[in-house]
N, C-alpha and C. Protein backbone atom coordinates (compact mmCIF):
# COMPACT_ATOMS: atom_id res chain seq x y z
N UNK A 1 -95.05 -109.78 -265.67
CA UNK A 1 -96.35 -109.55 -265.09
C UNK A 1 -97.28 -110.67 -265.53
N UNK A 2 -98.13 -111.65 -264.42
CA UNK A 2 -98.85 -111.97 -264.37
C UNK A 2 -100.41 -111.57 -264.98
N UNK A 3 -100.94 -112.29 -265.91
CA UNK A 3 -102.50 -111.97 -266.12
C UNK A 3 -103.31 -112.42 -264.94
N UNK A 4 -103.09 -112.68 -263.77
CA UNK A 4 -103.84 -112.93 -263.06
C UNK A 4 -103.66 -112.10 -261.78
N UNK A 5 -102.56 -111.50 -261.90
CA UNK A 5 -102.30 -110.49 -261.00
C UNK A 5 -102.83 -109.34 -261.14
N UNK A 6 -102.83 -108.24 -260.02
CA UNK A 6 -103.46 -107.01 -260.00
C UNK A 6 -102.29 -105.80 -260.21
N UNK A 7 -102.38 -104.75 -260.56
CA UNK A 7 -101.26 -103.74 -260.07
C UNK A 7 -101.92 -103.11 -259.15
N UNK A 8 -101.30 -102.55 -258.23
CA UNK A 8 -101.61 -101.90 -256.91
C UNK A 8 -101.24 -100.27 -257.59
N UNK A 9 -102.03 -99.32 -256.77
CA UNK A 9 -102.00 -98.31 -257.18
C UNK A 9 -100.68 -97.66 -256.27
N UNK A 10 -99.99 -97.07 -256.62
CA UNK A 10 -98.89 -96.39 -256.03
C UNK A 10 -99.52 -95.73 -254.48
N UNK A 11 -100.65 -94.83 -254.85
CA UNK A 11 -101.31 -94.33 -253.48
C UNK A 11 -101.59 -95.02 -252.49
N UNK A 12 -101.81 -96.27 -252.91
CA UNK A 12 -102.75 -97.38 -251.99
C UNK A 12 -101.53 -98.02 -251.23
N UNK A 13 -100.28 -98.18 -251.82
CA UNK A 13 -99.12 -98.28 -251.62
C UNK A 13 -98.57 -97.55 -250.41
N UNK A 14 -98.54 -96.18 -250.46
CA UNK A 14 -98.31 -95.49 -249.80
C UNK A 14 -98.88 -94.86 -248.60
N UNK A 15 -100.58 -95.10 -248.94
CA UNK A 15 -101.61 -95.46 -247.78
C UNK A 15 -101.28 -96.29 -246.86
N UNK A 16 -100.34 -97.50 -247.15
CA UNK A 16 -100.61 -98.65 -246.51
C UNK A 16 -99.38 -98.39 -245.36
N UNK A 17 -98.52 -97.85 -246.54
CA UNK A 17 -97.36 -97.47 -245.47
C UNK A 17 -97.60 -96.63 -244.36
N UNK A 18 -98.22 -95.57 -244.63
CA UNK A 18 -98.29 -94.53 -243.50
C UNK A 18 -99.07 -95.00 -242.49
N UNK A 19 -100.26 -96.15 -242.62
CA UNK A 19 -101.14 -96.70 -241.79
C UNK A 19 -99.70 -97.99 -240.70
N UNK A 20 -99.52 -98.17 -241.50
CA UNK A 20 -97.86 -99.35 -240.55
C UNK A 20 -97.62 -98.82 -239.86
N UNK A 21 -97.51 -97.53 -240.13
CA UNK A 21 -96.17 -96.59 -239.34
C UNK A 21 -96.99 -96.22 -238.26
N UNK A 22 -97.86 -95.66 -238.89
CA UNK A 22 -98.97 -94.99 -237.43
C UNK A 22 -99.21 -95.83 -236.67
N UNK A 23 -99.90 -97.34 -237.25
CA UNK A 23 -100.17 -97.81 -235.74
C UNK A 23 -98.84 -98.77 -234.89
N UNK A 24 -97.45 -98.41 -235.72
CA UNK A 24 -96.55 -99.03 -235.00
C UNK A 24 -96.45 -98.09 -233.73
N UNK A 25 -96.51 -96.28 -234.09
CA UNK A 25 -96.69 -95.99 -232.93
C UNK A 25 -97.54 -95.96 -232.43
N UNK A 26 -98.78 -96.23 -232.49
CA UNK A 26 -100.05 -95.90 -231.46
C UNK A 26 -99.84 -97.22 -230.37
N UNK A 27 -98.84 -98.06 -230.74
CA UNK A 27 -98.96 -98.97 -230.27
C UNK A 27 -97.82 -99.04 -229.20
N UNK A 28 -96.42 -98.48 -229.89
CA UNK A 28 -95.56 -98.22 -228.58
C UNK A 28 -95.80 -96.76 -227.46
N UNK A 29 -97.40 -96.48 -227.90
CA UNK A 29 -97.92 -95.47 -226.74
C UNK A 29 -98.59 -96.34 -225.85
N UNK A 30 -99.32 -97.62 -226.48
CA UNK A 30 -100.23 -98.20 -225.24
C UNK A 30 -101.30 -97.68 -225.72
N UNK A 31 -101.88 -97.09 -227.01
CA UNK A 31 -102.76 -96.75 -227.32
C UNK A 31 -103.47 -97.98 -228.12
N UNK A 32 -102.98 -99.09 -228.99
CA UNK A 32 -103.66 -99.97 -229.93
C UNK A 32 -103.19 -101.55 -229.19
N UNK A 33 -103.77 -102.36 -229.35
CA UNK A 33 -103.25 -103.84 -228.93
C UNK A 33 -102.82 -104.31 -230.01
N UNK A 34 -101.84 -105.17 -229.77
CA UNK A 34 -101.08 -105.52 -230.76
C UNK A 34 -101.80 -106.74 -231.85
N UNK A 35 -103.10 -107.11 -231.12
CA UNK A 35 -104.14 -108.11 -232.42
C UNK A 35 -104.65 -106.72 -233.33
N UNK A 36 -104.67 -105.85 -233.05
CA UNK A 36 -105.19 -104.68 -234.00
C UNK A 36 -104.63 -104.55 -234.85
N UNK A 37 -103.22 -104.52 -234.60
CA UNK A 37 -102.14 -104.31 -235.68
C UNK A 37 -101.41 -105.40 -236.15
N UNK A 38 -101.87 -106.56 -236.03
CA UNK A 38 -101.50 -108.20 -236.58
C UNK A 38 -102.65 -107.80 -237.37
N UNK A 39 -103.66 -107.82 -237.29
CA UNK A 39 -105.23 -108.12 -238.22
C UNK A 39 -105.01 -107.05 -239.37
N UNK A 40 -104.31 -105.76 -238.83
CA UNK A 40 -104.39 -105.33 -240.26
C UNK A 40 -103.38 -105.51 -240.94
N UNK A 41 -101.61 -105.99 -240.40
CA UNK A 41 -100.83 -106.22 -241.64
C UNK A 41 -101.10 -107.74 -242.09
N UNK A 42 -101.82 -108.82 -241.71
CA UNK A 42 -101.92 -110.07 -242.40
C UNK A 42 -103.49 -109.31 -243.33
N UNK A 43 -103.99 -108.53 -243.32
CA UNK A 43 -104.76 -107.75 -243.93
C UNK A 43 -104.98 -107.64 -245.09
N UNK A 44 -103.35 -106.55 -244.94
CA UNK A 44 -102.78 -106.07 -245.80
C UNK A 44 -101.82 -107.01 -247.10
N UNK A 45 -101.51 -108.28 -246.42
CA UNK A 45 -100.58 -109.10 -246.63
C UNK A 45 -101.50 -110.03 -247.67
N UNK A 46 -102.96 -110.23 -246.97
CA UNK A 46 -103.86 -111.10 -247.95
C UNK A 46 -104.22 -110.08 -249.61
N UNK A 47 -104.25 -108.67 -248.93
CA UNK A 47 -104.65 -107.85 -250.64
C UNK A 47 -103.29 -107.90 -251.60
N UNK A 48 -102.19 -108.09 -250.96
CA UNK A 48 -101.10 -108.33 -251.44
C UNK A 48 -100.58 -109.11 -252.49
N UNK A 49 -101.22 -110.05 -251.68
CA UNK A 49 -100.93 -111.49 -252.27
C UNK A 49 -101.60 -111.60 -253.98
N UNK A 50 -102.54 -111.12 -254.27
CA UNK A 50 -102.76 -110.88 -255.57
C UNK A 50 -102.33 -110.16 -256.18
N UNK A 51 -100.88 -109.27 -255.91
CA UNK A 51 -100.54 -108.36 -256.97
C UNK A 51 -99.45 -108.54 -257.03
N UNK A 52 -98.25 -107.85 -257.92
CA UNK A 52 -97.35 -107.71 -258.41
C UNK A 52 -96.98 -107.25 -257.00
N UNK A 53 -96.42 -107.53 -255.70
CA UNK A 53 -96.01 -106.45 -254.41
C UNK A 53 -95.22 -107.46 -254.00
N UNK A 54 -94.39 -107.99 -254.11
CA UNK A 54 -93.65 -109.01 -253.54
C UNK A 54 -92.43 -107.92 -252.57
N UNK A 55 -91.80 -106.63 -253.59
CA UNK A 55 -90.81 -105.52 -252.55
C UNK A 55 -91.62 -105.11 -252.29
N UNK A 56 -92.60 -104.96 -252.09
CA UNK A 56 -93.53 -103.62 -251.20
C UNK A 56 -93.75 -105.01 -249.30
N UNK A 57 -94.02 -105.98 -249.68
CA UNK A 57 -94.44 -107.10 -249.02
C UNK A 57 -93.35 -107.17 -248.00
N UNK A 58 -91.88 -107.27 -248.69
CA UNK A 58 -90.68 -107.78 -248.14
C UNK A 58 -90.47 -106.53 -247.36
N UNK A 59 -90.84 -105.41 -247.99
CA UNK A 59 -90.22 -103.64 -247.00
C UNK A 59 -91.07 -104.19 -245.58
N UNK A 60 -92.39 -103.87 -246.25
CA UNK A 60 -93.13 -103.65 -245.09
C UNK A 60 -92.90 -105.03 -243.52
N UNK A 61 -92.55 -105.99 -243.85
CA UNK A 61 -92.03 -107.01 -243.10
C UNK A 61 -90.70 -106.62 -242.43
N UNK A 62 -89.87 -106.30 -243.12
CA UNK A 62 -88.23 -105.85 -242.86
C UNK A 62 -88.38 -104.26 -241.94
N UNK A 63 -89.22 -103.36 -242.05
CA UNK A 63 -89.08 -102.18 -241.67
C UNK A 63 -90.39 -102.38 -240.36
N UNK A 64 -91.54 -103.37 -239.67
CA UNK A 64 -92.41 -103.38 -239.04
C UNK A 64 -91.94 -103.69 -237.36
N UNK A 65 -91.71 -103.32 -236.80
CA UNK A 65 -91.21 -104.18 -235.63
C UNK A 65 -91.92 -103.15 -234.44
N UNK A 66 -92.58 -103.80 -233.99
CA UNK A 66 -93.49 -103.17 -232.59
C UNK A 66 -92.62 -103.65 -231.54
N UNK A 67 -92.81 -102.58 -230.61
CA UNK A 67 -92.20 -102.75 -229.64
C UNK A 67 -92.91 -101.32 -228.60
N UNK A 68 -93.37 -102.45 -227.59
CA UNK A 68 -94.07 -101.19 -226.25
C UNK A 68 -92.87 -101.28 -225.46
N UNK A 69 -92.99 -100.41 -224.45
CA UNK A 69 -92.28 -100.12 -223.28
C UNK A 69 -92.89 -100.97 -222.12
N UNK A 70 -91.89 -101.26 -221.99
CA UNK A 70 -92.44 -102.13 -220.57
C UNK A 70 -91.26 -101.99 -219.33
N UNK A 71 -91.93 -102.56 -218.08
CA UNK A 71 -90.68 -102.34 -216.86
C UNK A 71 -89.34 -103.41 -216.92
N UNK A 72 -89.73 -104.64 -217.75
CA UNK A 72 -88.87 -105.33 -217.71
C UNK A 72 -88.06 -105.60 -219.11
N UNK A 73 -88.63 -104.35 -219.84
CA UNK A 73 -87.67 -104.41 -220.90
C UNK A 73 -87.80 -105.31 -222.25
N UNK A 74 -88.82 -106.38 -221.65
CA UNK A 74 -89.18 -106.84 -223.13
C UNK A 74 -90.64 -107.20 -223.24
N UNK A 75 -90.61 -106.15 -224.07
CA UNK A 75 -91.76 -106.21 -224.74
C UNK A 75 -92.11 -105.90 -226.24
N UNK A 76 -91.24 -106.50 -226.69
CA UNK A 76 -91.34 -105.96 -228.43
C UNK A 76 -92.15 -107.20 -228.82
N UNK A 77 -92.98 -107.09 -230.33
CA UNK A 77 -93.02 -107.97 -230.87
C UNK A 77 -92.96 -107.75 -232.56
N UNK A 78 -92.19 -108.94 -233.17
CA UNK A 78 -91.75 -108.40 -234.39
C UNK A 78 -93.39 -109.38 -235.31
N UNK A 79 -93.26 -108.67 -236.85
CA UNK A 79 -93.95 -109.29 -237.59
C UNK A 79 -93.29 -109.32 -238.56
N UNK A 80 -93.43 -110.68 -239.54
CA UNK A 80 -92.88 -110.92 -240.21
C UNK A 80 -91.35 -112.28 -240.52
């Protein structure tokens, strides 16, 4: 551990996750645009960056992948 680093609180952790998740779906409803949900995981990615979260960083990248429905079938977009 870094002295210049932060520890992240486990909750805030887990806040962050459930907020991913939600707007991965609000988003394969057609409910959120997908700059909504870029702005908040590079967001998330900048409070990051000062702490000890390097596996929390790598999950949330590895497990994020948006994807709407569309007629021609592609319309995903990944982050990360």
């Amino acid at each position: 551990m870094f002295r210049t680093y932060i520890r992240m609180r486990k909750s805030t952790a887990i806040r962050m996750k459930r907020r991913v998740k939600y707007l991965a779906r609000q988003y394969s409803k057609g409910r959120v645009d997908g700059d909504a949900v870029l702005r908040t995981l590079r967001s998330y990615d900048g409070l990051m960056m000062h702490g000890d979260c390097h596996a929390l960083r790598k999950k949330l990248y590895r497990d994020t992948v948006l994807v709407r429905p569309s007629d021609n079938g592609r319309g995903s977009v990944e982050y990360g």
